[in-house]
PDB file of N, CA and C in Angstrom:
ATOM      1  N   UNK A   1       0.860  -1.177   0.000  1.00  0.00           N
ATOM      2  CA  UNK A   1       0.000   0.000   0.000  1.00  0.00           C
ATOM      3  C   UNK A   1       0.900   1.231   0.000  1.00  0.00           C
ATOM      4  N   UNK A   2       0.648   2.029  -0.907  1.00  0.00           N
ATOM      5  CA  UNK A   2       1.753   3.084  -0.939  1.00  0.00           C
ATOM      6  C   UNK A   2       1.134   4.462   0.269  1.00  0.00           C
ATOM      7  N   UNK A   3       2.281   5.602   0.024  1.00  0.00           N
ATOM      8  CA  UNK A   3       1.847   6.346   1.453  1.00  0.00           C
ATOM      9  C   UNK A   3       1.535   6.944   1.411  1.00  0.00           C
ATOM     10  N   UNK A   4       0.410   7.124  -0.084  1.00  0.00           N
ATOM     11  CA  UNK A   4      -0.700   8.284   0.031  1.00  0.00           C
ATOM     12  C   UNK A   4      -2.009   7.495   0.240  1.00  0.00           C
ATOM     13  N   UNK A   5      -1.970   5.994  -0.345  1.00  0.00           N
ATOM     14  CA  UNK A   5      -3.227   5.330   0.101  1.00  0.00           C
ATOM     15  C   UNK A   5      -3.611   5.727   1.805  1.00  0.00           C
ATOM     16  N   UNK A   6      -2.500   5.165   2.497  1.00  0.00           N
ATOM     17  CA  UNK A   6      -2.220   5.685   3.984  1.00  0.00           C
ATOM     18  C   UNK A   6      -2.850   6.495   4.054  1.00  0.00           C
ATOM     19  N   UNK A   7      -2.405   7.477   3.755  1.00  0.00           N
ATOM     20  CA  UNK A   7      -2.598   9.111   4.255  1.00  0.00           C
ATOM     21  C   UNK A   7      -4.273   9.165   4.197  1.00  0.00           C
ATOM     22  N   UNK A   8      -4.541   8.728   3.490  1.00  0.00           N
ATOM     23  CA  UNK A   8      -6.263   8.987   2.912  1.00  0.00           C
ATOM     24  C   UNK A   8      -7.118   8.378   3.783  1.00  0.00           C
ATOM     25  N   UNK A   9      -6.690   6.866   3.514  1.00  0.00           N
ATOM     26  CA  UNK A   9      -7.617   6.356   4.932  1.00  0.00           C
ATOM     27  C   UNK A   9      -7.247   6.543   6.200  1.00  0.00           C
ATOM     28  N   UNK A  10      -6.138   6.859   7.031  1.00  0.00           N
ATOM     29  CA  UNK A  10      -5.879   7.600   8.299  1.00  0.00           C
ATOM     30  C   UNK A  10      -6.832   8.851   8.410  1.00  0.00           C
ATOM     31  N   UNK A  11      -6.965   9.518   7.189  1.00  0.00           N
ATOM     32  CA  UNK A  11      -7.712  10.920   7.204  1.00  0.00           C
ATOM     33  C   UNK A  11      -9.157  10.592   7.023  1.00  0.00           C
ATOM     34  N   UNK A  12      -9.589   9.417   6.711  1.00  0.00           N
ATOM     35  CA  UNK A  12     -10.950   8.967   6.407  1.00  0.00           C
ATOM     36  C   UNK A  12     -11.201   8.915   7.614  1.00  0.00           C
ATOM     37  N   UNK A  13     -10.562   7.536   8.438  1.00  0.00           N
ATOM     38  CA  UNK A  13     -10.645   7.027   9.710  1.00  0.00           C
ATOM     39  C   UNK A  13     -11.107   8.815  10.560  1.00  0.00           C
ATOM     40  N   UNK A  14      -9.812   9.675  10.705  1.00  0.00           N
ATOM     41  CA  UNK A  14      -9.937  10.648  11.352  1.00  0.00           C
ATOM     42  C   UNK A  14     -11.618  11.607  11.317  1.00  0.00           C
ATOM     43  N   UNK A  15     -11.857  11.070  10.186  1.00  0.00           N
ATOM     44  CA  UNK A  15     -13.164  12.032   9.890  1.00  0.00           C
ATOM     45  C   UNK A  15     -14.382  11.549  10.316  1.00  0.00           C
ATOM     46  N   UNK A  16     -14.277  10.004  10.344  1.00  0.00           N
ATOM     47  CA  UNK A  16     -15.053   9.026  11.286  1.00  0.00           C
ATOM     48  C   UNK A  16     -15.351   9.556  12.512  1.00  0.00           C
ATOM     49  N   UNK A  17     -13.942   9.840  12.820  1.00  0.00           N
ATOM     50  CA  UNK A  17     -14.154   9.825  14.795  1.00  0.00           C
ATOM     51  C   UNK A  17     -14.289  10.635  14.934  1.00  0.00           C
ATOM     52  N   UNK A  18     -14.593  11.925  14.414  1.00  0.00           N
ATOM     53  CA  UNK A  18     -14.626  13.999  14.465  1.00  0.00           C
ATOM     54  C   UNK A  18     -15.999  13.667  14.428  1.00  0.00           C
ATOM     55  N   UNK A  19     -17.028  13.395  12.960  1.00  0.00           N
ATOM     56  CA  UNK A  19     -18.131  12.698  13.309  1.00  0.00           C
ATOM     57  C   UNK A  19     -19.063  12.131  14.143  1.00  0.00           C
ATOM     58  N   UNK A  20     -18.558  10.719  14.856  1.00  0.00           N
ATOM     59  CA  UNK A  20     -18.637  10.292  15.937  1.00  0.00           C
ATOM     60  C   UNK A  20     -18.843  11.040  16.908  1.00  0.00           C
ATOM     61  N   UNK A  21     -17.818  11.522  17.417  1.00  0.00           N
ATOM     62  CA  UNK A  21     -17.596  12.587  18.981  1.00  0.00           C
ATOM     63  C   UNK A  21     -18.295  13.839  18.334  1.00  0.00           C
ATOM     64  N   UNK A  22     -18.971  14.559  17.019  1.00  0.00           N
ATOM     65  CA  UNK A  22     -20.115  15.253  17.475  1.00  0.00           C
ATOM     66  C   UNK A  22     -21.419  14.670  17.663  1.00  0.00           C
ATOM     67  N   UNK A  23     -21.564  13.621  16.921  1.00  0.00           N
ATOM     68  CA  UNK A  23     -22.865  12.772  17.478  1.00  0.00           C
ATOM     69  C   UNK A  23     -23.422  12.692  19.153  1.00  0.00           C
ATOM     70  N   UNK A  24     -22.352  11.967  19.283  1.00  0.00           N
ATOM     71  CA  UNK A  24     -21.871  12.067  21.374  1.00  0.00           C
ATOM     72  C   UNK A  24     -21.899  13.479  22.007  1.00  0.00           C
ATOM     73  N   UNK A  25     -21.724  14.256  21.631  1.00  0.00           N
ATOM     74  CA  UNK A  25     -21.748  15.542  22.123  1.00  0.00           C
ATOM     75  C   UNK A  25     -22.503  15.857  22.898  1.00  0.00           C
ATOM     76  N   UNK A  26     -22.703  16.162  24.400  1.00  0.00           N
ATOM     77  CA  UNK A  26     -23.398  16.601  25.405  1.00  0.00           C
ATOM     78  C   UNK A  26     -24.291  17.965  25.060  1.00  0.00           C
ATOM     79  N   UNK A  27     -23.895  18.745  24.388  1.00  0.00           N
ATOM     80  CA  UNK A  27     -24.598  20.054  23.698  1.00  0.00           C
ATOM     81  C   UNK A  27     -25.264  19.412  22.593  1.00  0.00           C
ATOM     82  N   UNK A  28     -24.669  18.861  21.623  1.00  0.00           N
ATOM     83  CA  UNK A  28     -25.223  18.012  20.444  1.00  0.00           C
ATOM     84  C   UNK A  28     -26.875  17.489  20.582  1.00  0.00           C
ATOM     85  N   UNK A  29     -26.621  16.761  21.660  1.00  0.00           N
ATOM     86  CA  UNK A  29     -27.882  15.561  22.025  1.00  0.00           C
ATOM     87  C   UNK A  29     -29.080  16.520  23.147  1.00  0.00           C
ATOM     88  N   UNK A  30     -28.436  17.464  23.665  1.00  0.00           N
ATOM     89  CA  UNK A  30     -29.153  18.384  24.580  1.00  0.00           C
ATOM     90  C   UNK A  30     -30.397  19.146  23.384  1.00  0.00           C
ATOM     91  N   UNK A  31     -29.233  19.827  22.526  1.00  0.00           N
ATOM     92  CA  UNK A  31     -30.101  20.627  21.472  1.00  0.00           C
ATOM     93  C   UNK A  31     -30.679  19.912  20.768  1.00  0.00           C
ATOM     94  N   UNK A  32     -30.742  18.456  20.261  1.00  0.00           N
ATOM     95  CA  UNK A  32     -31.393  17.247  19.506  1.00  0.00           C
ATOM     96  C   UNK A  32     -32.829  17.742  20.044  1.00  0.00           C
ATOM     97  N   UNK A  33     -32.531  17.440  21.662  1.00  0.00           N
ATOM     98  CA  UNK A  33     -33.852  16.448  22.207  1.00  0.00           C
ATOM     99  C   UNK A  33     -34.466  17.861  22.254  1.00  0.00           C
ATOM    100  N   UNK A  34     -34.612  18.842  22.756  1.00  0.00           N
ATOM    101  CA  UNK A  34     -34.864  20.030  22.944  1.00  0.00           C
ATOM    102  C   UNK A  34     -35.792  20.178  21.658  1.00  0.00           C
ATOM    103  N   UNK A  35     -35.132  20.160  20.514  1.00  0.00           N
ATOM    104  CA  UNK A  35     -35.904  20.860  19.686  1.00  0.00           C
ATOM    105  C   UNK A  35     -37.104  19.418  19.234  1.00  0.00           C
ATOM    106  N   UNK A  36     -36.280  18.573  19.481  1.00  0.00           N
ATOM    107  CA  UNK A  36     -37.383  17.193  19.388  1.00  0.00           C
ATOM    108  C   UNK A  36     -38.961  17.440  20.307  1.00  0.00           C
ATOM    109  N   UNK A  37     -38.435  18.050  21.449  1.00  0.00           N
ATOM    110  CA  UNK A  37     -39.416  18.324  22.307  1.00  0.00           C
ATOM    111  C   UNK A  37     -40.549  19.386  21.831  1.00  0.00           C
ATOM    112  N   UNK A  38     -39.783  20.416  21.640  1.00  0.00           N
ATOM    113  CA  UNK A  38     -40.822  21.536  20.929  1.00  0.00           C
ATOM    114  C   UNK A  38     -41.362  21.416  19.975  1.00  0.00           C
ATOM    115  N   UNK A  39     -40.737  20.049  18.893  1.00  0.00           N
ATOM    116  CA  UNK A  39     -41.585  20.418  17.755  1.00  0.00           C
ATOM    117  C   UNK A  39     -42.771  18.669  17.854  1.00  0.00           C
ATOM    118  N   UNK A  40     -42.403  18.128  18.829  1.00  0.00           N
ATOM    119  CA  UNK A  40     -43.351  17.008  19.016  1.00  0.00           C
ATOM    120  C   UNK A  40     -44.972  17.384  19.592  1.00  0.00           C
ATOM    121  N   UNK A  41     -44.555  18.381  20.189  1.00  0.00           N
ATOM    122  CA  UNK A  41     -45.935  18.917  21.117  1.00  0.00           C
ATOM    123  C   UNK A  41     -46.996  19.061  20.717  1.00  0.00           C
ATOM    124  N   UNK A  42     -48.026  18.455  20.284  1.00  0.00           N
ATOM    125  CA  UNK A  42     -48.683  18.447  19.520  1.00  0.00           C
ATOM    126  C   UNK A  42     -50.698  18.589  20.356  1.00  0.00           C
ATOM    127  N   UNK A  43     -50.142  18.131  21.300  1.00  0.00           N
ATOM    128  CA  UNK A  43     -51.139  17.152  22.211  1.00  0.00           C
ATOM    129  C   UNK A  43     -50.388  17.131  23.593  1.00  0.00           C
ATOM    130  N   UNK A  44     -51.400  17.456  25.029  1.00  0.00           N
ATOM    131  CA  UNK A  44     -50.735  17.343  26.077  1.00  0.00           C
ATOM    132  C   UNK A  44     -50.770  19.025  26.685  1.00  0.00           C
ATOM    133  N   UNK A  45     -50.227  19.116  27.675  1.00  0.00           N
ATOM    134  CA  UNK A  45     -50.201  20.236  28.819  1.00  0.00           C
ATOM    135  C   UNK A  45     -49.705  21.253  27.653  1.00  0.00           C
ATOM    136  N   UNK A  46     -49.876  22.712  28.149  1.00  0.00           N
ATOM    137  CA  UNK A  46     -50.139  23.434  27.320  1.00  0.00           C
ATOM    138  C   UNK A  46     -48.794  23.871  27.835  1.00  0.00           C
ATOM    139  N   UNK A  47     -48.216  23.831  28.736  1.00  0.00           N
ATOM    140  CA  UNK A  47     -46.791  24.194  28.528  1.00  0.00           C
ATOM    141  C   UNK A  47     -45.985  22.967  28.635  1.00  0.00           C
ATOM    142  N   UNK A  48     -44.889  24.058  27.919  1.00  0.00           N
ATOM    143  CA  UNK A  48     -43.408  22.891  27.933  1.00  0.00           C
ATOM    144  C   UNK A  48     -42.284  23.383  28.412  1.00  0.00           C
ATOM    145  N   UNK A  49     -41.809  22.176  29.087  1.00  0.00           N
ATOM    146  CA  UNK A  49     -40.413  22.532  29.683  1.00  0.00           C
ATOM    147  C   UNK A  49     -39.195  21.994  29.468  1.00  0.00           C
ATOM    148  N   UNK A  50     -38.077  22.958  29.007  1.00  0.00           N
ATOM    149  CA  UNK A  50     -37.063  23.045  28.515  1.00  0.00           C
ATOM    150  C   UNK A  50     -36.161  23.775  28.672  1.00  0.00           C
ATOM    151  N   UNK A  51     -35.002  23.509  28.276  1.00  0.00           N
ATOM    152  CA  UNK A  51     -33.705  23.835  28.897  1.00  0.00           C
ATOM    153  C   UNK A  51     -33.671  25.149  28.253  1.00  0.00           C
ATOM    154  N   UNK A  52     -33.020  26.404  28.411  1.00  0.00           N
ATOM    155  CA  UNK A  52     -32.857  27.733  27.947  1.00  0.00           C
ATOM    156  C   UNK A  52     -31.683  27.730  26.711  1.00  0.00           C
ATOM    157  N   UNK A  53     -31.988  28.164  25.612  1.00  0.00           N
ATOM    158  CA  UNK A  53     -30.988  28.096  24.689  1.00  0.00           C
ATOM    159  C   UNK A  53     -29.889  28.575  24.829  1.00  0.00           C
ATOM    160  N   UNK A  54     -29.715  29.722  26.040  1.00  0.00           N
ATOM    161  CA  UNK A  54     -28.641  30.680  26.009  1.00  0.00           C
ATOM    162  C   UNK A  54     -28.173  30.315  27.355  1.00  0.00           C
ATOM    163  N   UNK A  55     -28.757  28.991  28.512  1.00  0.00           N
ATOM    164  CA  UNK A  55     -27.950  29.037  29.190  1.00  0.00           C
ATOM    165  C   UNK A  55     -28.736  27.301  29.692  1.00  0.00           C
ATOM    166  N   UNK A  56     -27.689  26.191  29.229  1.00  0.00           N
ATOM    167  CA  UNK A  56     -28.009  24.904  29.212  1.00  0.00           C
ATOM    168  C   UNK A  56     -28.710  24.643  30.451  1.00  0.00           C
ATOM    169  N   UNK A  57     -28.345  25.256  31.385  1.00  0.00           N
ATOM    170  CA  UNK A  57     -28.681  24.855  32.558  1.00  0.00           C
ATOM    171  C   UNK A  57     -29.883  25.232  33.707  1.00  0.00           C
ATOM    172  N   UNK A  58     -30.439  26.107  32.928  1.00  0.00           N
ATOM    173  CA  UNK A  58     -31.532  26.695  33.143  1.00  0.00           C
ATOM    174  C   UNK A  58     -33.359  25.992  32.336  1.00  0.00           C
ATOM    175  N   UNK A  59     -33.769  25.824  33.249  1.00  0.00           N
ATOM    176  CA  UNK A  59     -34.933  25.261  32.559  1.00  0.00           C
ATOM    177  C   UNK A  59     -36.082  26.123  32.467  1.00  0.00           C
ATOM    178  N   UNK A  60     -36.437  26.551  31.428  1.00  0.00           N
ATOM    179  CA  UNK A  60     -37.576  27.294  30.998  1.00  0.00           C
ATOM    180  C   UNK A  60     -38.988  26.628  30.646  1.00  0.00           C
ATOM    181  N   UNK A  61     -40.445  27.481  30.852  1.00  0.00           N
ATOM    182  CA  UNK A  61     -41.688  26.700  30.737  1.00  0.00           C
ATOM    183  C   UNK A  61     -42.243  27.971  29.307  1.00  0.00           C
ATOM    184  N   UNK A  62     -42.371  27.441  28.164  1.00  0.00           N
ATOM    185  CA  UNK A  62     -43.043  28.194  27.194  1.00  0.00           C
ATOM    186  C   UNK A  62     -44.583  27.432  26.913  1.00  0.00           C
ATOM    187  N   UNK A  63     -45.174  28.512  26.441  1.00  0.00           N
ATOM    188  CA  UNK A  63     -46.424  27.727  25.859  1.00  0.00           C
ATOM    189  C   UNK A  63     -46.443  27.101  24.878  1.00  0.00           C
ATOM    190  N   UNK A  64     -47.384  25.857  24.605  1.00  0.00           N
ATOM    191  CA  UNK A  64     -47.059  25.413  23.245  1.00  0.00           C
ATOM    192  C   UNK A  64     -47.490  26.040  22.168  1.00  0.00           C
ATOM    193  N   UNK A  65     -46.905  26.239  20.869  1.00  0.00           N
ATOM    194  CA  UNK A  65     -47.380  27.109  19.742  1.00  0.00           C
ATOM    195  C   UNK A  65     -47.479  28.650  19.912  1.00  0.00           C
ATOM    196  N   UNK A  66     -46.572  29.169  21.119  1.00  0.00           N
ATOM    197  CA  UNK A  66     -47.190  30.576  21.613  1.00  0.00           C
ATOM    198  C   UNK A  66     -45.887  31.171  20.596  1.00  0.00           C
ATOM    199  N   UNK A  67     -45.700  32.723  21.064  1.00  0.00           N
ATOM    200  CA  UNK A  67     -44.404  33.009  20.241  1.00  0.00           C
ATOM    201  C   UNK A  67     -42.623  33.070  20.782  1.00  0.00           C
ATOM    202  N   UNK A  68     -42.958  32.281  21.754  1.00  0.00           N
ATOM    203  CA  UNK A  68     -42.125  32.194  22.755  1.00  0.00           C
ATOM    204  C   UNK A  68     -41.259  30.895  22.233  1.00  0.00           C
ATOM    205  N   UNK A  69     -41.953  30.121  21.942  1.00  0.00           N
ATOM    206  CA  UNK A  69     -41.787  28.433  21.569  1.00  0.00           C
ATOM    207  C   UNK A  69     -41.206  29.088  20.324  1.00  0.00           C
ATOM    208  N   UNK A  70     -41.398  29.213  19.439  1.00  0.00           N
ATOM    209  CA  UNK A  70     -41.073  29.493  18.045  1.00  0.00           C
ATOM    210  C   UNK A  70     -39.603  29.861  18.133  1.00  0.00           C
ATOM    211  N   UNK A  71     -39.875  31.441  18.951  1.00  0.00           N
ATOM    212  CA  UNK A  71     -38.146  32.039  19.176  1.00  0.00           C
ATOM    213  C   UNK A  71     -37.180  30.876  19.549  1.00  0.00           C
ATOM    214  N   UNK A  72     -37.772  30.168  21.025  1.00  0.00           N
ATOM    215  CA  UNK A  72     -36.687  29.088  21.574  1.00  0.00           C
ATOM    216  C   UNK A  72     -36.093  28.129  20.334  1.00  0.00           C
ATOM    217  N   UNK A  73     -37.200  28.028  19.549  1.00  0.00           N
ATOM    218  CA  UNK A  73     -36.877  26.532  18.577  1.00  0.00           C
ATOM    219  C   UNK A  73     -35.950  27.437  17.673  1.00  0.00           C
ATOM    220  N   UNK A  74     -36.230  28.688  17.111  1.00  0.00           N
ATOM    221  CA  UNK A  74     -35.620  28.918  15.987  1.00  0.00           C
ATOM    222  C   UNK A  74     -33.995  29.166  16.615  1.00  0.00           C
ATOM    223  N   UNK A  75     -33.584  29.660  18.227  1.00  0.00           N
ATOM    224  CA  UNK A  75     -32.146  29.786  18.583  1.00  0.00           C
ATOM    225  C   UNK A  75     -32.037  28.255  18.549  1.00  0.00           C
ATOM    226  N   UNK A  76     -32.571  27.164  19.208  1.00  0.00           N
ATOM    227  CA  UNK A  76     -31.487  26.106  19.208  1.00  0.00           C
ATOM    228  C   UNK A  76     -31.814  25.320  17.715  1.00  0.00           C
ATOM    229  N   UNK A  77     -32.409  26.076  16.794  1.00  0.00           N
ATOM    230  CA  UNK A  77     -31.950  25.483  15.343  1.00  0.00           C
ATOM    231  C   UNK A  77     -30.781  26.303  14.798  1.00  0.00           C
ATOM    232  N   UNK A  78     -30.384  27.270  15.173  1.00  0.00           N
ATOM    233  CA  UNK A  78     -29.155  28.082  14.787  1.00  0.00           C
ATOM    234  C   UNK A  78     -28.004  27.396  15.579  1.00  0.00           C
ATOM    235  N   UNK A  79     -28.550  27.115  16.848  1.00  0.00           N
ATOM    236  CA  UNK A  79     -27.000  26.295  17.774  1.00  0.00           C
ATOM    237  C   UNK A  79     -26.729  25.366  16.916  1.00  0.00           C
ATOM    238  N   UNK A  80     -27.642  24.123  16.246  1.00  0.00           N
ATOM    239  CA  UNK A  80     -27.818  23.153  15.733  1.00  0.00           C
ATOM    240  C   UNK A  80     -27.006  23.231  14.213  1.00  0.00           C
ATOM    241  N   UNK A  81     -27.379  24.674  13.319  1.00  0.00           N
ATOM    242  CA  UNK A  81     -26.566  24.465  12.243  1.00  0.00           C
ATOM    243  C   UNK A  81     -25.034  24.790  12.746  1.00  0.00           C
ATOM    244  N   UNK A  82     -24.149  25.041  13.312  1.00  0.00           N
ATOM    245  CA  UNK A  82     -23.239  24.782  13.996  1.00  0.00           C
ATOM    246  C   UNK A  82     -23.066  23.537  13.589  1.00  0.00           C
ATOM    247  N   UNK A  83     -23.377  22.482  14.274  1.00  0.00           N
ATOM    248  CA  UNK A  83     -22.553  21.209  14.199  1.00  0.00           C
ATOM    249  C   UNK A  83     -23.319  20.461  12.889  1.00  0.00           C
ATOM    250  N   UNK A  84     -24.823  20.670  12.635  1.00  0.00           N
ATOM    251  CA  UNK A  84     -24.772  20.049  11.059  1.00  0.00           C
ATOM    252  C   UNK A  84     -23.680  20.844  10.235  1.00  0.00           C
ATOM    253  N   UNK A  85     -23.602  21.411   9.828  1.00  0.00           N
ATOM    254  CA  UNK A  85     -22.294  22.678   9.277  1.00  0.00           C
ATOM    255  C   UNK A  85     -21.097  21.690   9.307  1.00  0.00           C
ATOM    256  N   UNK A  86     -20.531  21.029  10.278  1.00  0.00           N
ATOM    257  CA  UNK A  86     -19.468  21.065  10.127  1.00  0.00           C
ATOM    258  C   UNK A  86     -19.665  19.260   9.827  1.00  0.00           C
ATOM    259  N   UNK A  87     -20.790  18.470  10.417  1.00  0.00           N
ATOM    260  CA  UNK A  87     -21.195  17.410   9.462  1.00  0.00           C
ATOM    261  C   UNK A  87     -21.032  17.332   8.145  1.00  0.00           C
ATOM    262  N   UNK A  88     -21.704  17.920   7.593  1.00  0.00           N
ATOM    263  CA  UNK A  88     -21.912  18.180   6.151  1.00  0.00           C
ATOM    264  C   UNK A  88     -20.629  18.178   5.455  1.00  0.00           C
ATOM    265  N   UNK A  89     -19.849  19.494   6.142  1.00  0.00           N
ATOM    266  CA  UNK A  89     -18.458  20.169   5.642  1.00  0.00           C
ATOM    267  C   UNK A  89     -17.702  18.498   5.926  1.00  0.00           C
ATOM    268  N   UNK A  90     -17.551  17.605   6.679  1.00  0.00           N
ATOM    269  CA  UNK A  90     -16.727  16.357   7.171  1.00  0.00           C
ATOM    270  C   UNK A  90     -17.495  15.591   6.269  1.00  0.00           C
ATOM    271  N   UNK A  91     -18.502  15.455   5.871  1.00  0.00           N
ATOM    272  CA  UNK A  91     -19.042  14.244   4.768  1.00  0.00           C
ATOM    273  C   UNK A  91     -18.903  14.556   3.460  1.00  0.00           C
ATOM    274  N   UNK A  92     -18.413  15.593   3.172  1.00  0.00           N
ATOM    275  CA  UNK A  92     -18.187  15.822   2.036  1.00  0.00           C
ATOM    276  C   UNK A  92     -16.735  15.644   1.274  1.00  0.00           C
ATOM    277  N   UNK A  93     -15.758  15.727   2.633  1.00  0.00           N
ATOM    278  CA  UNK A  93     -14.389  15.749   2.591  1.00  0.00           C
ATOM    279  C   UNK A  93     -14.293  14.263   2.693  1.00  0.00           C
ATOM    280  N   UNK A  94     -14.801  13.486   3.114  1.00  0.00           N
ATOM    281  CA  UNK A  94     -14.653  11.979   3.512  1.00  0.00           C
ATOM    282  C   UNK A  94     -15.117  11.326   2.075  1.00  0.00           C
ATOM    283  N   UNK A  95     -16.470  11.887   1.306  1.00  0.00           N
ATOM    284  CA  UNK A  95     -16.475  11.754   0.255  1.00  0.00           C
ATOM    285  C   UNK A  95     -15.923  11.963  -0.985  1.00  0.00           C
ATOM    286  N   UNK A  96     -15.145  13.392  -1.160  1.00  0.00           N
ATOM    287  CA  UNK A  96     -14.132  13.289  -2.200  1.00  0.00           C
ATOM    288  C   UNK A  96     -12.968  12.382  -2.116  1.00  0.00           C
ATOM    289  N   UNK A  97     -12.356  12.059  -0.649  1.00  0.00           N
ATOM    290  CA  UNK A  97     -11.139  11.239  -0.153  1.00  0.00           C
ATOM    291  C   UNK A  97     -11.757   9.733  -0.588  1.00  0.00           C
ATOM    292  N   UNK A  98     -12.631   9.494  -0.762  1.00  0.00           N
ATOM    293  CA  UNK A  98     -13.093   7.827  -0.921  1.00  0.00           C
ATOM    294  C   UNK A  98     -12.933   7.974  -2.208  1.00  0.00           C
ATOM    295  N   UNK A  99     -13.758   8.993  -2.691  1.00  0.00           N
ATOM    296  CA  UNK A  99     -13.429   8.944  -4.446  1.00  0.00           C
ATOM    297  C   UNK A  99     -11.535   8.688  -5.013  1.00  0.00           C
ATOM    298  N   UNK A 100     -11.212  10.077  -4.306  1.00  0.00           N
ATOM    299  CA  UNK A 100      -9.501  10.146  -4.895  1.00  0.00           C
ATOM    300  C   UNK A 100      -8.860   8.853  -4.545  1.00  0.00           C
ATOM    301  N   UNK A 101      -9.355   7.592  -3.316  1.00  0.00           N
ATOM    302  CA  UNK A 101      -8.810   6.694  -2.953  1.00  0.00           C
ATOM    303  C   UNK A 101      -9.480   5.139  -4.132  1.00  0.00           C
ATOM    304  N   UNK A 102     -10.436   4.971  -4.574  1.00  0.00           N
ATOM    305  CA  UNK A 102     -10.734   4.419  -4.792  1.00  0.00           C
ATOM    306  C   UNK A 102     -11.130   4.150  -6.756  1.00  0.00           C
ATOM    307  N   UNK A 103     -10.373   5.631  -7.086  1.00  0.00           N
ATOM    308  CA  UNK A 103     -10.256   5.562  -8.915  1.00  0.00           C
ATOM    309  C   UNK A 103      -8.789   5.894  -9.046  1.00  0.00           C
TER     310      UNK A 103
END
């Protein structure tokens, strides 16, 4: 195997585990469920409770469908393109590297 094949899949591998560990991400999976929460609400108590976008640790009660809910969802969909962003940007690089490795 010569030592650019190397180089490519070490850098594949690497893009795996950058991947990976944002999947795992404690902020990652916080802002997942969060916005999972707000936009599931469909049915049920008229408020919801959830963590504050601007400070994880704080738990906030919005109404459902009010304009409060909307704002919250639309900041932790902005936290969120953050790490799709850099998904995307890593699947795309993993995808030209499979190509250049494999023609």
């Amino acid at each position: 195997m010569s030592s650019s094949r190397r180089v490519i899949l070490s850098r594949i591998m690497e893009i795996e585990e950058e991947i990976k560990d944002i999947y795992i991400n404690d902020d990652f999976r916080k802002i997942k469920r969060n916005i999972d929460i707000l936009g599931a609400s469909k049915t049920g108590s008229r408020s919801i409770r959830v963590r504050s976008p601007s400070d994880m640790t704080k738990v906030i009660v919005v109404r459902r469908h009010s304009e409060d809910s909307v704002n919250v969802m639309k900041a932790y969909q902005l936290k969120l393109f953050k790490y799709t962003s850099r998904i995307n940007e890593l699947s795309r690089e993993k995808s030209g590297l499979k190509k250049q490795l494999f023609t």
